[in-house]
C-alpha atoms as a PDB file:
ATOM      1  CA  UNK A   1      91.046  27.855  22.997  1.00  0.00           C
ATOM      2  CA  UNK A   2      89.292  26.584  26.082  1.00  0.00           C
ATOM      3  CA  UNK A   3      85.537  25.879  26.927  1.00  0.00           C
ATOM      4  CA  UNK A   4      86.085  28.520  29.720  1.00  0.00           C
ATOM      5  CA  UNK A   5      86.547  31.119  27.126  1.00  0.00           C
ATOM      6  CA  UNK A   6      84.191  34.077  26.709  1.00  0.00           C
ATOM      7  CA  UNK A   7      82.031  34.605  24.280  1.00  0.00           C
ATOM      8  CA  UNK A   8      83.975  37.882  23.538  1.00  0.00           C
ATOM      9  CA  UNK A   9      86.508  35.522  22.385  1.00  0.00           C
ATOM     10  CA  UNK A  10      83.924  33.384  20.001  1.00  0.00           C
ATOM     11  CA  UNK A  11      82.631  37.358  18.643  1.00  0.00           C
ATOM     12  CA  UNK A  12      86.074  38.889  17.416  1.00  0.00           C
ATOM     13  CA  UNK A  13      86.253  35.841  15.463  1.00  0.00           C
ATOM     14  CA  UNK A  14      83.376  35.872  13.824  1.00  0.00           C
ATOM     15  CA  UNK A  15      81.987  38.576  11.348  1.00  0.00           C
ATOM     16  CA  UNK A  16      80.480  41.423  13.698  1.00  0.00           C
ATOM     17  CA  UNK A  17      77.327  41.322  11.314  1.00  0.00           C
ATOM     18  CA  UNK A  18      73.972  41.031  13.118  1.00  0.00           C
ATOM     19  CA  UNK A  19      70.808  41.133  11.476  1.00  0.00           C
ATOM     20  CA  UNK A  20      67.583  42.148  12.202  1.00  0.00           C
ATOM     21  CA  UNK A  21      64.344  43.584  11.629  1.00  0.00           C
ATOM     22  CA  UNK A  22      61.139  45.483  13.149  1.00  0.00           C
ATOM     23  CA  UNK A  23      58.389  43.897  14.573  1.00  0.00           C
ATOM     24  CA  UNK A  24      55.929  45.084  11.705  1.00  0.00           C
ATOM     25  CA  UNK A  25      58.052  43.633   9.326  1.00  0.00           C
ATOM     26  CA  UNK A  26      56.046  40.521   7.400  1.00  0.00           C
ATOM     27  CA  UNK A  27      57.047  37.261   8.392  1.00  0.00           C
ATOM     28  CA  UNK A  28      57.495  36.809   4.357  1.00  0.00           C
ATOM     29  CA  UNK A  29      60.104  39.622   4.208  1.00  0.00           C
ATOM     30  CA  UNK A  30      61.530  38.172   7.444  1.00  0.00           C
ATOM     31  CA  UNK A  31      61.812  34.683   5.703  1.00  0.00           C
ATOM     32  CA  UNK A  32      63.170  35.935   2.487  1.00  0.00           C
ATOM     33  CA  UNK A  33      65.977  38.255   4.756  1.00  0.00           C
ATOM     34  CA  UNK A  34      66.860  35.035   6.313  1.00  0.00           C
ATOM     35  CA  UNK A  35      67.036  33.354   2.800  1.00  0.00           C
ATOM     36  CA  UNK A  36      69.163  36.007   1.016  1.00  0.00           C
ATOM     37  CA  UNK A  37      71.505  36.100   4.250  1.00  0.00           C
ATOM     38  CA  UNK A  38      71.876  32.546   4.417  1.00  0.00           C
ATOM     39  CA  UNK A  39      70.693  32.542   8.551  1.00  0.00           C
ATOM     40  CA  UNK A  40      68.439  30.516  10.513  1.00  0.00           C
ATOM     41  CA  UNK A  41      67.057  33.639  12.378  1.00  0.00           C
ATOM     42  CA  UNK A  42      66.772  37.390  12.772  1.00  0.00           C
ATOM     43  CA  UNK A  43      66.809  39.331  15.899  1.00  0.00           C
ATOM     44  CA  UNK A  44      63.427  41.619  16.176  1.00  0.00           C
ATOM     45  CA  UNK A  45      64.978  45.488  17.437  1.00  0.00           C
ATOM     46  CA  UNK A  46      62.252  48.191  18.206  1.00  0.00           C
ATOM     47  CA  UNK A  47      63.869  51.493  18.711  1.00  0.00           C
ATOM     48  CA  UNK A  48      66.910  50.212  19.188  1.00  0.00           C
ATOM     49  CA  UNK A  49      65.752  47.841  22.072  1.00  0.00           C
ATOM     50  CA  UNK A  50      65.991  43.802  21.395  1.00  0.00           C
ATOM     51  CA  UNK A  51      62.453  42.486  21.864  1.00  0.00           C
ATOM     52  CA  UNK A  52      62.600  39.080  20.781  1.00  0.00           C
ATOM     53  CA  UNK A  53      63.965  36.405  18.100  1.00  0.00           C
ATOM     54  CA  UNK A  54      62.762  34.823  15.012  1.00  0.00           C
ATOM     55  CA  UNK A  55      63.778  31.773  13.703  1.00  0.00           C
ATOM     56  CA  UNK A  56      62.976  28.959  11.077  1.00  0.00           C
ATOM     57  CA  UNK A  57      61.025  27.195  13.420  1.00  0.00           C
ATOM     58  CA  UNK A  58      58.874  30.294  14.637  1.00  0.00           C
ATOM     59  CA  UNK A  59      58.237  30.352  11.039  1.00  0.00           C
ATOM     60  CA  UNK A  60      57.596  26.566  10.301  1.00  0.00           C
ATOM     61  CA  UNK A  61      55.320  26.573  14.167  1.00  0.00           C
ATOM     62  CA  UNK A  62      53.572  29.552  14.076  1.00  0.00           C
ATOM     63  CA  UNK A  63      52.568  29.992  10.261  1.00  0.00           C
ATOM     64  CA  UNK A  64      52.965  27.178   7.903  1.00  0.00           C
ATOM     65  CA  UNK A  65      51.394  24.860  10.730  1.00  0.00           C
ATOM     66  CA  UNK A  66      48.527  27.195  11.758  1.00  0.00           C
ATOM     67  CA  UNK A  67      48.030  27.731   7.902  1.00  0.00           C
ATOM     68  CA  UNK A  68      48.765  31.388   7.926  1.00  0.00           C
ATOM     69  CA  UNK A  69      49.881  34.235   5.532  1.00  0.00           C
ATOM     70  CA  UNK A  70      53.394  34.867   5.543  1.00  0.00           C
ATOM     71  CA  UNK A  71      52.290  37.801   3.771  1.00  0.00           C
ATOM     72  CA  UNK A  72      49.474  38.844   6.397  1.00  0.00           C
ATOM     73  CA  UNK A  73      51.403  38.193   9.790  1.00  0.00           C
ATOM     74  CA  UNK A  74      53.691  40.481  11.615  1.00  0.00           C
ATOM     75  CA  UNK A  75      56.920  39.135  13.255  1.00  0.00           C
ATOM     76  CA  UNK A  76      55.821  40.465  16.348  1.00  0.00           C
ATOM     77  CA  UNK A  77      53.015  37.911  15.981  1.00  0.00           C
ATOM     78  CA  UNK A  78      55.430  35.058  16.163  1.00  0.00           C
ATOM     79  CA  UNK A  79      58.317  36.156  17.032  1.00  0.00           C
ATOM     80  CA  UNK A  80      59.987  34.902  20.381  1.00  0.00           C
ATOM     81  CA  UNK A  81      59.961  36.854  23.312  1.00  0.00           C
ATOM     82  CA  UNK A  82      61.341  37.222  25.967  1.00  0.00           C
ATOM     83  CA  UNK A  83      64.510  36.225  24.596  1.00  0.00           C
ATOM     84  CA  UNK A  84      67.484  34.281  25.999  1.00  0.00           C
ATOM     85  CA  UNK A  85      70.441  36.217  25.501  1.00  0.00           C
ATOM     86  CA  UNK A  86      73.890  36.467  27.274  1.00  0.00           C
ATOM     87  CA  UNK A  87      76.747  39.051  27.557  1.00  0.00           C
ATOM     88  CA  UNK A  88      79.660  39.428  26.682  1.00  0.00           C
ATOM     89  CA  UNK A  89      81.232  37.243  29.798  1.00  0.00           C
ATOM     90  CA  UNK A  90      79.626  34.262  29.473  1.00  0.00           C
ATOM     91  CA  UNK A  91      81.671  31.654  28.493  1.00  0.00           C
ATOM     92  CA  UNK A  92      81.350  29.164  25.926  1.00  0.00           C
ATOM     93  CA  UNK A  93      80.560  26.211  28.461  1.00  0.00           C
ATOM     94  CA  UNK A  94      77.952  28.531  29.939  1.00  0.00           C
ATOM     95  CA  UNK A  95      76.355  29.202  26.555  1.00  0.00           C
ATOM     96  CA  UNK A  96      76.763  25.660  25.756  1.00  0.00           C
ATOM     97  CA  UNK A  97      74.389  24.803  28.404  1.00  0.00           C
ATOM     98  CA  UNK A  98      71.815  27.710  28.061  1.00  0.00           C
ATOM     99  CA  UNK A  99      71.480  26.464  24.395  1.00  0.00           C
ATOM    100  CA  UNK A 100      71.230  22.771  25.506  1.00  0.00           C
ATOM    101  CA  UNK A 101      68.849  23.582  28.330  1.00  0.00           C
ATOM    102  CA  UNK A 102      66.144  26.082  26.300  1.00  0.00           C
ATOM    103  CA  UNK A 103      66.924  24.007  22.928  1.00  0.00           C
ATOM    104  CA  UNK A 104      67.575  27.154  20.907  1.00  0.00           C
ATOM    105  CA  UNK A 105      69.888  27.691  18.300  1.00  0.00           C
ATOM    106  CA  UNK A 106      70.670  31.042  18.786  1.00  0.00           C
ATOM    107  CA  UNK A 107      71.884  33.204  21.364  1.00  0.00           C
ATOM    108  CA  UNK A 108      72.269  37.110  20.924  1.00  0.00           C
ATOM    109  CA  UNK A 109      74.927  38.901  22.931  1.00  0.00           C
ATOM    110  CA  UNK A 110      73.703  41.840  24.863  1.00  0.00           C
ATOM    111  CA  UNK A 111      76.377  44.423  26.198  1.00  0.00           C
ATOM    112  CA  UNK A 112      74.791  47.296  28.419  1.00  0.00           C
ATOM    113  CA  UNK A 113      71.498  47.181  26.701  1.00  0.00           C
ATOM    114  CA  UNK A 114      73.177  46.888  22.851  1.00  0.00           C
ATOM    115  CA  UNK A 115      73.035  43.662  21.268  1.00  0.00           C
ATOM    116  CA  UNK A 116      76.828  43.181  19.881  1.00  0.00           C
ATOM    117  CA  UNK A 117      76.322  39.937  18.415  1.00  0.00           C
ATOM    118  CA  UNK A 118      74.657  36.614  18.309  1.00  0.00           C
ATOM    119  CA  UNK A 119      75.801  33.025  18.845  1.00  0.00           C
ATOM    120  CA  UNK A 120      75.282  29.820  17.522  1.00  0.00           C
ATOM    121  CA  UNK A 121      74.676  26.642  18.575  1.00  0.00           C
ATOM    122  CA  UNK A 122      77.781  25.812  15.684  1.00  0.00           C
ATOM    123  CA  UNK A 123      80.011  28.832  16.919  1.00  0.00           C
ATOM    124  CA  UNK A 124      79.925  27.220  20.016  1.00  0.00           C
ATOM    125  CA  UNK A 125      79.919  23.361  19.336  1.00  0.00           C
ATOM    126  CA  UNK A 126      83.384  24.271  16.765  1.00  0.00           C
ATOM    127  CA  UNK A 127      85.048  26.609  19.725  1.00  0.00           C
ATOM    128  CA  UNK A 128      84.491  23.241  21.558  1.00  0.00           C
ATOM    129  CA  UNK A 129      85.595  20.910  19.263  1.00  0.00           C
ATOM    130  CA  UNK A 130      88.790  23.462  18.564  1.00  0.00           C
ATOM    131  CA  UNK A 131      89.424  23.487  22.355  1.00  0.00           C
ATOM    132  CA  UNK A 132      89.751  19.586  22.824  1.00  0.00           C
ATOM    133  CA  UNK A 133      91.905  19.711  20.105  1.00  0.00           C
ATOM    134  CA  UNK A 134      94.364  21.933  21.476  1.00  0.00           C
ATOM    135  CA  UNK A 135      94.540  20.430  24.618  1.00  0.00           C
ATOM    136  CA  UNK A 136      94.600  16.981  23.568  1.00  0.00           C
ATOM    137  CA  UNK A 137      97.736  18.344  21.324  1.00  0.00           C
ATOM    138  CA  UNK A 138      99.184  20.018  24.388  1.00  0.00           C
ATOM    139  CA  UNK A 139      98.722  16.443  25.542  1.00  0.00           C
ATOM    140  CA  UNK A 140     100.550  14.601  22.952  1.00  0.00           C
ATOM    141  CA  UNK A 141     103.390  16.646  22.891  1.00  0.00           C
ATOM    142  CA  UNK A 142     103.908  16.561  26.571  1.00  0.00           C
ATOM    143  CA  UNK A 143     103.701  12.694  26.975  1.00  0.00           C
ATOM    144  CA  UNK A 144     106.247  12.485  23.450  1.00  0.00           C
ATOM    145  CA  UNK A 145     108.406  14.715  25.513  1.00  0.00           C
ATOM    146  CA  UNK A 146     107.683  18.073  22.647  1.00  0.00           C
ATOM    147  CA  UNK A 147     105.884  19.756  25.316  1.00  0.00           C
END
């Protein structure tokens, strides 16, 4: 594992679940999707085309803030959009910094025009955090002559 791995590498590790939902859905069945699925957002897909993201703090932002109806607002209301999304390709140190820079916690995965997956801001930090390990391991053993 290196930070110059791809995401493709972060994806087949990960379950290829992606969740998402319309943008007429109600933010309140958005909200309770996220809760049953144990996520922090849901990509919004219109005919099969990814046109935007929401997330927790859409939700806490856009409604609970502005004192609005879960119940009466659309996620295309609050959704985000455009949305920041990478392919395939990218790798993790690019992501990394896309994430740091825009200070999102999610980033889907778009691969000609199909989203194939989404990353997080954990997937990433752990493939990170995994990576040092291994090379400060590869490190060890070399200077206790294992290598």
């Amino acid at each position: 594992m290196e930070i110059h791995d791809t995401v493709r590498d972060i994806l087949q590790r990960k379950n290829g679940t992606v969740w998402s939902v319309g943008p007429n859905t109600t933010v309140y069945q958005a909200i309770e999707m996220m809760a049953d699925k144990r996520i922090g957002s849901l990509l919004v897909v219109d005919e099969g085309k990814l046109v935007g993201i929401l997330s927790e703090r859409d939700y806490a932002r856009k409604v609970i803030l502005k004192g609005r109806s879960s119940k009466d607002t659309a996620v295309h209301e609050i959704m985000t959009s455009p949305v920041i999304f990478v392919n395939p390709g990218y790798s993790v140190d690019e992501c990394m910094k896309i994430i740091t820079d825009n200070r999102i916690r999610h980033l889907p995965v778009v691969d000609d025009g199909k989203v194939v997956g989404v990353v997080s801001i954990g997937d990433v930090v752990n493939w990170i955090i995994s990576a040092q390990k291994h090379a400060i391991q590869q490190l060890q053993n070399y200077v206790t002559g294992k290598y």
